[in-house]
Protein backbone atom coordinates (compact mmCIF):
# COMPACT_ATOMS: atom_id res chain seq x y z
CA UNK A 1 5.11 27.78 24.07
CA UNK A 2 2.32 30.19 24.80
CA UNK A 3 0.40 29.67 28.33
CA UNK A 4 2.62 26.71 28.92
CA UNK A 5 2.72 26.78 32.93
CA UNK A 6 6.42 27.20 34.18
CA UNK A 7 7.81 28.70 31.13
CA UNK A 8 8.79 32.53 31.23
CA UNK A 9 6.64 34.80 29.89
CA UNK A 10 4.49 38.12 30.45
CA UNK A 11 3.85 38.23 34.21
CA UNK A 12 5.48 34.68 35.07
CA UNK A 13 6.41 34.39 38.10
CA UNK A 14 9.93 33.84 39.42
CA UNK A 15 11.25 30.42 40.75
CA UNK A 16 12.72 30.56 44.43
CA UNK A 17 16.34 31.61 44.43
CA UNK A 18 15.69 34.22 41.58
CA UNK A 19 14.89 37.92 41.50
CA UNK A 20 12.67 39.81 38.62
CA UNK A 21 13.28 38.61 35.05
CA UNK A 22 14.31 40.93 32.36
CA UNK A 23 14.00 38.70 28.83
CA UNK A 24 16.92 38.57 27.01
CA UNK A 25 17.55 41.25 24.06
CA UNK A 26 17.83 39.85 20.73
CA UNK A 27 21.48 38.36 19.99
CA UNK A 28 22.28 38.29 24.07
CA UNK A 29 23.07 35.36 25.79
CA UNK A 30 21.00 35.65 29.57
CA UNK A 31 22.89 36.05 31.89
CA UNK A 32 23.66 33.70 34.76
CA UNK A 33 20.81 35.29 37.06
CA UNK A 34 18.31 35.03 34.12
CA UNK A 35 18.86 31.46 33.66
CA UNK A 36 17.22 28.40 35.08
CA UNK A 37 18.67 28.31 38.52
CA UNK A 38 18.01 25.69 41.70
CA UNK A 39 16.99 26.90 45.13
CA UNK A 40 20.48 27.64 47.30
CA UNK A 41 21.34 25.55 50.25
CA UNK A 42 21.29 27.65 53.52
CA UNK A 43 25.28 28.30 53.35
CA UNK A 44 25.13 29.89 49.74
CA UNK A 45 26.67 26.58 48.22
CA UNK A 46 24.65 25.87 44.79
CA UNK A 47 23.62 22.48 44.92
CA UNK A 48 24.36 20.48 41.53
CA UNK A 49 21.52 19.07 39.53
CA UNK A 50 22.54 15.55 39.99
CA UNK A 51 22.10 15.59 43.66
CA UNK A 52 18.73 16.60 44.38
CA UNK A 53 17.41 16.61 47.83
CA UNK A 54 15.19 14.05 49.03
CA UNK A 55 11.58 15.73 49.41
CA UNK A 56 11.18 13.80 52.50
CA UNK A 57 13.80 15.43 54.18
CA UNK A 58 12.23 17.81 57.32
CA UNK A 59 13.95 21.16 57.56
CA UNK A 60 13.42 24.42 56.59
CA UNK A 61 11.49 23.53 53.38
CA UNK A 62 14.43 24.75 51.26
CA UNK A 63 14.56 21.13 49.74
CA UNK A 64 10.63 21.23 49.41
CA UNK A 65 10.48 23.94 47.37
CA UNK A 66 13.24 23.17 44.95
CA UNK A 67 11.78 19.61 44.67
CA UNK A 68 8.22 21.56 43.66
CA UNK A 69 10.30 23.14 41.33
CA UNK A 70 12.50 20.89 39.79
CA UNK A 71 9.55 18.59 39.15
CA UNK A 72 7.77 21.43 37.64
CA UNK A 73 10.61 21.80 35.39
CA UNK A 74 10.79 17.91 34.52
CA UNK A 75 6.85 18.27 33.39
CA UNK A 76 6.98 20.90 31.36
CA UNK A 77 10.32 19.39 29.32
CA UNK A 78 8.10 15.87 29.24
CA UNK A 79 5.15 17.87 27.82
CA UNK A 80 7.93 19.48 25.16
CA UNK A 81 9.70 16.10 23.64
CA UNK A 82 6.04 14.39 23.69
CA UNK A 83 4.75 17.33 21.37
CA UNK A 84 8.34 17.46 19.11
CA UNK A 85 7.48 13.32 18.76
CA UNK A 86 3.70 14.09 18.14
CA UNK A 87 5.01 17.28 15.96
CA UNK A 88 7.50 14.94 14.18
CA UNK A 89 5.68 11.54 13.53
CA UNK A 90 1.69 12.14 13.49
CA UNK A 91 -0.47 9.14 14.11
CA UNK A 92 -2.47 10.25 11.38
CA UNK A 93 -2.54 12.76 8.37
CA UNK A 94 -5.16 14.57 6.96
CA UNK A 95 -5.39 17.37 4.42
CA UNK A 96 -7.12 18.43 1.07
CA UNK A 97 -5.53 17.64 -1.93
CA UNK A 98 -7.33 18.47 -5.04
CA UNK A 99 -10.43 17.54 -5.08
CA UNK A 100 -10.09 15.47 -2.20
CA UNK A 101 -9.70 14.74 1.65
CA UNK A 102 -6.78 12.60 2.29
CA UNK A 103 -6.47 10.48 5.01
CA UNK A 104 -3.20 8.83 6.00
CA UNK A 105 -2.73 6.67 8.47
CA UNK A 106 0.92 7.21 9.92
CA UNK A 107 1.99 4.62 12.09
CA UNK A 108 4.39 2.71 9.81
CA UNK A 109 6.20 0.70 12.46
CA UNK A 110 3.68 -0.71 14.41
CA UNK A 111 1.80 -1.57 10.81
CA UNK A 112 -0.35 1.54 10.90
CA UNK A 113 -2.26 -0.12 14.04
CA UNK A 114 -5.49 1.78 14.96
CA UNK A 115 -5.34 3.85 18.26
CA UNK A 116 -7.97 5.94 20.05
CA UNK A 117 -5.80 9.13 19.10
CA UNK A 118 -6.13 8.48 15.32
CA UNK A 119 -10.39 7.66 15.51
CA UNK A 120 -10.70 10.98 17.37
CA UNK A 121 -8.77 13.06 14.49
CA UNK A 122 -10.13 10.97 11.78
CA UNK A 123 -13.74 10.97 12.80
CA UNK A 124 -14.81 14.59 13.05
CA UNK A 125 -12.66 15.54 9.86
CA UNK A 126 -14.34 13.22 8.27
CA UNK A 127 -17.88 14.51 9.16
CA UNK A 128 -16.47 18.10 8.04
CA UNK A 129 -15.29 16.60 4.26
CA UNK A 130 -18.88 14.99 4.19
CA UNK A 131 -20.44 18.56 4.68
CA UNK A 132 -18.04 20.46 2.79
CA UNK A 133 -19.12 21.41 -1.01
CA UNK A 134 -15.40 21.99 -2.09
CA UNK A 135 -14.62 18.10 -1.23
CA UNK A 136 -16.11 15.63 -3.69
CA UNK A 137 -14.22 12.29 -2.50
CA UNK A 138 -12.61 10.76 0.36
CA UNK A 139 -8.93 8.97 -0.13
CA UNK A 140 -7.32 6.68 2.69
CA UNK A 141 -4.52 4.75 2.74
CA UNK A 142 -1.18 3.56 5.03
CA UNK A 143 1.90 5.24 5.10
CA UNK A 144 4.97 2.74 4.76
CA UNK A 145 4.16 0.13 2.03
CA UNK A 146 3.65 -2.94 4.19
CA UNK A 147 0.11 -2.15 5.87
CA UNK A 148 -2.92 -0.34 4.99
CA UNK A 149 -4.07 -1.38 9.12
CA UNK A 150 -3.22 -4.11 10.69
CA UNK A 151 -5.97 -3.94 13.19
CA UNK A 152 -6.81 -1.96 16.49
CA UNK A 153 -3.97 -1.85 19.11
CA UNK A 154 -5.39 -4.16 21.16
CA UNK A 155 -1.95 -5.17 23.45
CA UNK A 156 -3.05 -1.29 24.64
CA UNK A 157 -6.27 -1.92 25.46
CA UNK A 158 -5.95 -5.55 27.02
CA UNK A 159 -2.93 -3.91 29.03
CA UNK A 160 -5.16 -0.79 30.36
CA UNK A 161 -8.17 -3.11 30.54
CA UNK A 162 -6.01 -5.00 33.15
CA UNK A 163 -4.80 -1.97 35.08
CA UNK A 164 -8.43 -1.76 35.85
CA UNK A 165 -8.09 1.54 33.38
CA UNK A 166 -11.50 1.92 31.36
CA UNK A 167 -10.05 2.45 27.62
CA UNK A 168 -12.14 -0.13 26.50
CA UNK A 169 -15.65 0.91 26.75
CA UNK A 170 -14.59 3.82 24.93
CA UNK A 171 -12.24 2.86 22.16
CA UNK A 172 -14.87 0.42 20.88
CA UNK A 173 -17.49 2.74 20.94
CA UNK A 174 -15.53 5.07 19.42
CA UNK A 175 -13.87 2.90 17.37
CA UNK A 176 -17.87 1.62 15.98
CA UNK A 177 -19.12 5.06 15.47
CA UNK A 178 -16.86 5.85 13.08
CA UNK A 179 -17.22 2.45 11.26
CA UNK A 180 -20.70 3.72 10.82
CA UNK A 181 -19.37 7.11 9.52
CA UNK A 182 -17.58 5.45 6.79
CA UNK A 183 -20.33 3.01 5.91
CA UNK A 184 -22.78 6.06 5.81
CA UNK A 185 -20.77 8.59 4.48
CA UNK A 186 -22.45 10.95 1.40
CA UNK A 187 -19.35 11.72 -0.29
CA UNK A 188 -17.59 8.61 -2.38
CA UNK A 189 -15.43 7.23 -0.09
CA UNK A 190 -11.83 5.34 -1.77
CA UNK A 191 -9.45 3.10 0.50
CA UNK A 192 -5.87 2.18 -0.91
CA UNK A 193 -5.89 -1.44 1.04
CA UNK A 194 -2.63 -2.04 0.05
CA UNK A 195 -0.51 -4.40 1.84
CA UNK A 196 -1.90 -5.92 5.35
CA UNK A 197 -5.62 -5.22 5.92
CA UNK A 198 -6.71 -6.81 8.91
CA UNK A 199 -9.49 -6.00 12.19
CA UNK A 200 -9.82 -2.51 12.67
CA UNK A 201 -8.31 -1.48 9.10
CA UNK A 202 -11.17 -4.14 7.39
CA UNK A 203 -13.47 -1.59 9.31
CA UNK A 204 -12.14 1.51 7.62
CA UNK A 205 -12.57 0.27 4.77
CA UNK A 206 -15.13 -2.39 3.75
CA UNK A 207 -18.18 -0.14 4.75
CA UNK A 208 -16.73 2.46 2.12
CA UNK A 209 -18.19 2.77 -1.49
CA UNK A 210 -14.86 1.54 -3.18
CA UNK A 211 -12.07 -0.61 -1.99
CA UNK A 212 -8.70 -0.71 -3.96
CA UNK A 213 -6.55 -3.59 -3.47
CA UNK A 214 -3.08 -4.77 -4.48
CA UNK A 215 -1.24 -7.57 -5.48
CA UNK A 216 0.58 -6.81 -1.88
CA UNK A 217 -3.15 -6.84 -0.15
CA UNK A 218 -3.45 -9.08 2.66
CA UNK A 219 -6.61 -9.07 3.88
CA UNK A 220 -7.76 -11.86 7.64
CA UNK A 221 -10.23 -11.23 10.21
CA UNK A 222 -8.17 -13.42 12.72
CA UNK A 223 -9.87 -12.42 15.93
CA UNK A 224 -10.83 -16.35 16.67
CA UNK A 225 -7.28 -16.55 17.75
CA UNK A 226 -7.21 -14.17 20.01
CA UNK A 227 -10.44 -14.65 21.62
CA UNK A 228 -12.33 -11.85 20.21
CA UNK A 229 -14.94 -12.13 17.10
CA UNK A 230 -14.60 -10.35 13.64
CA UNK A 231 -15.68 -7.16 15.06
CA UNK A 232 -15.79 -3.39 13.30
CA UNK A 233 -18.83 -4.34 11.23
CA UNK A 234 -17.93 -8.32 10.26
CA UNK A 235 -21.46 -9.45 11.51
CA UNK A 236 -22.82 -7.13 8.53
CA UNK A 237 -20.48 -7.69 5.63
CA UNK A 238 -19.08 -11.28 6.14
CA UNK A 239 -22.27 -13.13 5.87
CA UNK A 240 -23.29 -11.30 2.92
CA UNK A 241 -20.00 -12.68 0.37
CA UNK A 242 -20.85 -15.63 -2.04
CA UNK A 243 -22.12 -18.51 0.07
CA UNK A 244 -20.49 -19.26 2.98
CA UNK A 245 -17.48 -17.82 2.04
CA UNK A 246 -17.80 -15.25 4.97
CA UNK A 247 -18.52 -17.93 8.02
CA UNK A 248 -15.48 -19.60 6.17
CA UNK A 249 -13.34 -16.63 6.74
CA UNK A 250 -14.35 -15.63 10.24
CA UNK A 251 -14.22 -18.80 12.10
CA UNK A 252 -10.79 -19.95 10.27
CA UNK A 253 -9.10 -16.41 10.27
CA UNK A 254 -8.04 -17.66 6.32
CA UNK A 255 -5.65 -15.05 5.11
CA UNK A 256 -6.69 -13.90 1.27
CA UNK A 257 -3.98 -12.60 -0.90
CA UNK A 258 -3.78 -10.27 -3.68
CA UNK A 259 -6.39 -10.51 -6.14
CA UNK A 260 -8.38 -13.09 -4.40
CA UNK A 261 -9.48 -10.26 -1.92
CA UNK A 262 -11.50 -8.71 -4.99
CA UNK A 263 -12.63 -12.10 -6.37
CA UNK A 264 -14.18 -12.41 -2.70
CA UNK A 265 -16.23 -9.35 -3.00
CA UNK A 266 -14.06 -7.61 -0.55
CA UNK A 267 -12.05 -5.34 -2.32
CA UNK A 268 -14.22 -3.58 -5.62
CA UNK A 269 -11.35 -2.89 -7.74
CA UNK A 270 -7.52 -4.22 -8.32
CA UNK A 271 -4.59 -2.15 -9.42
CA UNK A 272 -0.80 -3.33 -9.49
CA UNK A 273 0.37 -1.40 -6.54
CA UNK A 274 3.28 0.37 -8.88
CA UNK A 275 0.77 2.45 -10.29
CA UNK A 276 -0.97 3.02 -7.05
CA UNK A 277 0.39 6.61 -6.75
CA UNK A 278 -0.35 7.17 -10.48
CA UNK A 279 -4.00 6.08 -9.40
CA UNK A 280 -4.29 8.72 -6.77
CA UNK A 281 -3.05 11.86 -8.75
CA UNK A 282 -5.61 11.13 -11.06
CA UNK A 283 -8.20 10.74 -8.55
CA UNK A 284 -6.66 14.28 -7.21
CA UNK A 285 -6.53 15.90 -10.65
CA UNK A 286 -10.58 15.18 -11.40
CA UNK A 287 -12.55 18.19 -11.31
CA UNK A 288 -15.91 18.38 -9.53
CA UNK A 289 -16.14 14.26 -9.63
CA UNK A 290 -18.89 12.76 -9.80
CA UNK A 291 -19.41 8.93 -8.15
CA UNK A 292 -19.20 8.03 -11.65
CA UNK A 293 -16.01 9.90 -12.65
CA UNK A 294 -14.24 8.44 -9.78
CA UNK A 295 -15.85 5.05 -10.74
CA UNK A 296 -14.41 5.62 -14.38
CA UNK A 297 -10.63 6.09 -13.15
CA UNK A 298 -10.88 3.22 -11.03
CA UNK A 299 -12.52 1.03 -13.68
CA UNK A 300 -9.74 1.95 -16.25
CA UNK A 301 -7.00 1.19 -13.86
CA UNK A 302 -8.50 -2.12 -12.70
CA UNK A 303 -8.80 -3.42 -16.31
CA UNK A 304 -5.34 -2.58 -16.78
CA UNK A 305 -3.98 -4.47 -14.04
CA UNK A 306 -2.42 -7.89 -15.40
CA UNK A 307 -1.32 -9.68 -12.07
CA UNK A 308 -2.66 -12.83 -11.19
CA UNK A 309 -5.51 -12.18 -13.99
CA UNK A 310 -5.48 -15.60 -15.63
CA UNK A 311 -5.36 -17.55 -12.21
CA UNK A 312 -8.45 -18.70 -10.39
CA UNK A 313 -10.03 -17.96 -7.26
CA UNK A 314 -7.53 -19.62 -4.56
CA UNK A 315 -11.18 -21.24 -2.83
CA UNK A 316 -13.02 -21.67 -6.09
CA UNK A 317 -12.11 -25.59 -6.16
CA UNK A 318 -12.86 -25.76 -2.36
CA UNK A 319 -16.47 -23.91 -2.01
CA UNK A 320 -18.80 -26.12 -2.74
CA UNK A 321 -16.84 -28.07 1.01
CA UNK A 322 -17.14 -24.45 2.40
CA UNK A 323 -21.34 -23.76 1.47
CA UNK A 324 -21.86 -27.80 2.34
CA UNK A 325 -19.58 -27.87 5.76
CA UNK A 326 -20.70 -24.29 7.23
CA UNK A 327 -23.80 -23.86 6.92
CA UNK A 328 -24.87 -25.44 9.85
CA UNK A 329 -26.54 -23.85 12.97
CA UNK A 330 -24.21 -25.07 15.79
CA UNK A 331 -19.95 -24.98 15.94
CA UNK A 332 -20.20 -28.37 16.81
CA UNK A 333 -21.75 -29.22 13.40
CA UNK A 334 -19.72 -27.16 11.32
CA UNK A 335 -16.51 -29.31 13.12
CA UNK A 336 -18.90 -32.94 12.11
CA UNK A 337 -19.49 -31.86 8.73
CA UNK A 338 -15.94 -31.38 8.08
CA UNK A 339 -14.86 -34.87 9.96
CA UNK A 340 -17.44 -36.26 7.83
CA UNK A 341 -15.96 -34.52 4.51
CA UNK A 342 -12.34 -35.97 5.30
CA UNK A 343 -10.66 -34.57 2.36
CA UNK A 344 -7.29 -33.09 3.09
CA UNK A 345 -8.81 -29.09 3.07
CA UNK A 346 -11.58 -30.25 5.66
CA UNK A 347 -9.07 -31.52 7.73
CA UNK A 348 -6.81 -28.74 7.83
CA UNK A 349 -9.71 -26.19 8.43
CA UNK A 350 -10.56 -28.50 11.43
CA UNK A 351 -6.97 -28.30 12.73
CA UNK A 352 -7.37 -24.47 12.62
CA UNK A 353 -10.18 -24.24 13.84
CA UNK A 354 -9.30 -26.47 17.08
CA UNK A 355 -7.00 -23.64 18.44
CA UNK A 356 -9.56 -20.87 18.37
CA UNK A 357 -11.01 -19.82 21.40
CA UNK A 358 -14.30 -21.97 21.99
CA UNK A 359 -16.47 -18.88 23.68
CA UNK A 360 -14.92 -16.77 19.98
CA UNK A 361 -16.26 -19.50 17.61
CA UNK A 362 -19.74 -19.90 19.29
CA UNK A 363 -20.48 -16.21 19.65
CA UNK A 364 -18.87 -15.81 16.13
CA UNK A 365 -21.23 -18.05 14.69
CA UNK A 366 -24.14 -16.32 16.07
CA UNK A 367 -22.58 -13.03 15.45
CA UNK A 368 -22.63 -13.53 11.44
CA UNK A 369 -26.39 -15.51 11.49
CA UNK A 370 -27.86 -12.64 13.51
CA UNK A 371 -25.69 -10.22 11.10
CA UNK A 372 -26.91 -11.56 7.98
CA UNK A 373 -30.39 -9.68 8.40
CA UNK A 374 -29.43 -6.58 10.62
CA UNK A 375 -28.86 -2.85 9.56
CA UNK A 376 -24.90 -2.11 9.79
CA UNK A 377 -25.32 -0.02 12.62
CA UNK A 378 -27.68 -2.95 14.43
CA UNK A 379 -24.43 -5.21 13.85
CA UNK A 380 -22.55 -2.56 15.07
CA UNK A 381 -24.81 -2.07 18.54
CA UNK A 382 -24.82 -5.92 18.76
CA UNK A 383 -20.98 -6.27 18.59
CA UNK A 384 -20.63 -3.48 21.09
CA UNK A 385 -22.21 -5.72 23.58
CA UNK A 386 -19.84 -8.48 22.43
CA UNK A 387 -16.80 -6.24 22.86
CA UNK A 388 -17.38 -5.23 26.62
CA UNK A 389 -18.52 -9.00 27.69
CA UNK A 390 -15.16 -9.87 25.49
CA UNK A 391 -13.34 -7.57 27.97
CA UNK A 392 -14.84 -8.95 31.37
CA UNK A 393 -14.00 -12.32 30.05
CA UNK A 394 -10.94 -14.53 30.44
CA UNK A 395 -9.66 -15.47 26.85
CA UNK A 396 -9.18 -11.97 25.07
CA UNK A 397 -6.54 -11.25 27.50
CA UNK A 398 -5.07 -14.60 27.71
CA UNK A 399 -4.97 -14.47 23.08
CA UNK A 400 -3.65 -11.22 23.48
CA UNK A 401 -1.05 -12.45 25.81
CA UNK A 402 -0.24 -15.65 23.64
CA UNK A 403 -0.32 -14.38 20.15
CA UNK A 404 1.05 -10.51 21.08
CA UNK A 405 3.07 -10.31 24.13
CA UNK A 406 5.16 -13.75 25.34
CA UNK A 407 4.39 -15.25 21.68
CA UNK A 408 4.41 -18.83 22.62
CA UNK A 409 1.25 -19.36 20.20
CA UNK A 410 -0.54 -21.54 23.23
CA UNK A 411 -3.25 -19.67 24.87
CA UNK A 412 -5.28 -21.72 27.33
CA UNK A 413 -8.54 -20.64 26.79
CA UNK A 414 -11.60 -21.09 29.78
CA UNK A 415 -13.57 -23.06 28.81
CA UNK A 416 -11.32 -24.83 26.97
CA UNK A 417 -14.17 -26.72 25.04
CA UNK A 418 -16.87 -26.20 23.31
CA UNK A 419 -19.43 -28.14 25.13
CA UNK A 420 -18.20 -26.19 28.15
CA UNK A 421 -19.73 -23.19 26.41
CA UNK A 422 -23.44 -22.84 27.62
CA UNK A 423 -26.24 -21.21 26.10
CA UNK A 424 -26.41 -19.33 28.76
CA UNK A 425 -22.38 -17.82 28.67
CA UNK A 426 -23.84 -17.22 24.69
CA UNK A 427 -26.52 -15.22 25.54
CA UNK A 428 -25.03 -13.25 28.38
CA UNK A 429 -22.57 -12.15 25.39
CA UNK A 430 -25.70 -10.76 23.87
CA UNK A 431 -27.54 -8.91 26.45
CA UNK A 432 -28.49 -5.26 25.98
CA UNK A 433 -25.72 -2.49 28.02
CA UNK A 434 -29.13 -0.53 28.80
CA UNK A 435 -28.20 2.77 29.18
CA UNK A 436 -24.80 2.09 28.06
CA UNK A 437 -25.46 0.58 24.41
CA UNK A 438 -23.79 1.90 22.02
CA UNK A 439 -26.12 4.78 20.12
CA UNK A 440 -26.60 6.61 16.59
């Protein structure tokens, strides 16, 4: 590996112990004084590998310098097998296919789960495909079949958060910027939400001009439960579905299946997710598209689609509850209205929503009322300042804990009511970062 430090090479330098190097010829095997070799001990002995000398030891720096150099070593071979792993399983793909920029998102195991790694590749090659006259659409999708993005890897960031390491500030900025990028992007922009869609996936991909789901879709903003708030844009787009459908879903954390995330307004289009890859190679195989080509293939393939067509809307029978018991101004009065309702749906949504964070539902609330008349990147500067009080605060870490790490589902969240959470905790949420708000 070229300019690697350590490694031999034009001019590198010798390690104690050895003389000049002379690379090996092709085909020859280097000999012993060529190879890799420790520091002797003072009687000539060669001291094995698995008995280093202890660094501390005073003498006549003989175990000094081969520590130096045996940790040397150890660094270099770390930096190796973490770039074979990076080499060998990419966080993220990206390439031009076609017509197209395709992004994949390569995390399979941990359900394609957003890291800061993956927003720094996917963000600048995005910009590039929006400038670039040979690209004409934007395609991105999950690698593995179970997950278009489950979210952002938040156990990292709680974890570094309390290690008093500063990922936070960062990933979420990052994370927001390029929410915007996909929400203001020139070129038509296609995600494949097929399979789970939750958090930080709903935020690449909502914002974008069309949304493909599947009968595998799964689509929550759950972050009640974990004492966050539907972040990556949900103040913008959630108040603005049919009614109060979008208060519904981001207080609750309601998990939509399937074709219900279209009839929601979330997903634009629905295609049976065996002809998902048929789907694609005709978006690839479209010359010089237009938004209305694109528009076209998706259109034909949506019609197609005969899963779940005849059945209803899995909330049409319970909206008229949803509009009546939501659209109050206060948590307090969405919980009355739906004591008051009684039926056996109010009642369960009020058992839900009972296990949320408090300090969540009250700055959630707020969150989708301010939302419903702010630019997307307003809601985006507004839940910036929600995501850094989030991280000062208590219950994020304690969710995170709960729900992600010991998994005993019982966070105990401070306050642990609702009338313990003042106007004054609400607005602090709310107050402007000054120098460091986020900026477009």
């Amino acid at each position: 590996m070229p300019g690697m430090p350590g490694l031999a090479g034009p001019g590198a330098a010798s390690l104690p112990g050895q003389g000049p190097r002379r690379p090996a010829r092709r085909g020859e095997e280097p000999s012993r004084r060529h190879r890799l070799t420790y520091p002797r001990r003072g009687d000539g002995a060669r001291r094995s590998p698995a008995r280093a000398p202890d660094p501390r030891r005073k003498g006549s720096g003989a175990g000094t310098l081969w520590f130096n150099a045996f940790k040397r070593t150890n660094t270099i071979l770390h930096h190796l097998r973490m770039s074979k792993h990076t080499d060998a399983a990419e966080e993220v793909l990206l390439g031009k296919k076609g017509c197209a920029g395709v992004i994949t998102l390569n995390r399979p195991k941990f359900l394609n789960a957003l890291t800061l790694n993956m927003i720094r590749q996917i963000y600048p090659q995005l910009k590039k495909w929006e400038q670039d006259p040979e690209t004409f659409l934007i395609i991105i999708k999950g690698a593995g079949g179970k997950a278009f993005c489950a979210g952002g890897d938040i156990r990292v960031i709680s974890e570094a958060e309390k290690a008093k390491q500063k990922i936070a500030p960062v990933f979420f900025r990052e994370e927001y910027m390029l929410n915007n990028a996909v929400g203001s992007c020139q070129k038509p922009y296609v995600a494949l939400i097929h399979g789970i869609t939750m958090g930080g996936g709903v935020g690449l991909s909502v914002h974008g001009q069309f949304r493909v789901a599947t009968e595998k879709c799964l689509f929550a903003m759950p972050e009640t439960a974990i004492g966050l708030f539907p972040d990556v844009g949900g103040g913008y787009f959630l108040p603005r579905l049919q009614g109060k459908l979008g208060y519904f879903l981001a207080l609750t954390g309601f998990r939509l299946k399937g074709r219900d995330v279209y009839r929601a307004g979330i997903a634009t289009h629905f295609v049976d997710s065996e002809k998902l890859a048929m789907l694609e190679e005709d978006l690839l195989a479209l010359k010089s598209p237009s938004k209305e080509n694109i528009a076209s293939v998706l259109e034909n393939y949506h019609t197609e689609s005969k899963i779940d067509r005849d059945k209803s809307f899995i909330l049409e029978e319970h909206m008229d509850k949803i509009n009546s018991c939501f659209s109050a101004n206060t948590v307090e009065e969405i919980i009355e209205n739906l004591q008051q309702d009684g039926s056996s749906f109010a009642l369960e949504q009020l058992k839900v929503i009972n296990k949320m964070s408090p300090t969540s539902l009250k700055i959630t609330l707020r969150q989708l009322m301010e939302g419903s008349s702010k630019t997307l990147q307003e809601v985006l500067t507004m839940e910036y300042r929600l995501s850094q009080a989030c991280m000062r605060g208590h219950d994020f870490h304690e969710g995170v804990r709960a729900v992600l790490i010991d998994k005993d589902q019982s966070p105990k969240w401070k306050p642990a009511d609702l009338k313990e959470v003042t106007e004054e905790d609400l607005n602090n949420h709310f107050k402007s970062l000054g120098s460091s708000d986020l900026k477009f």
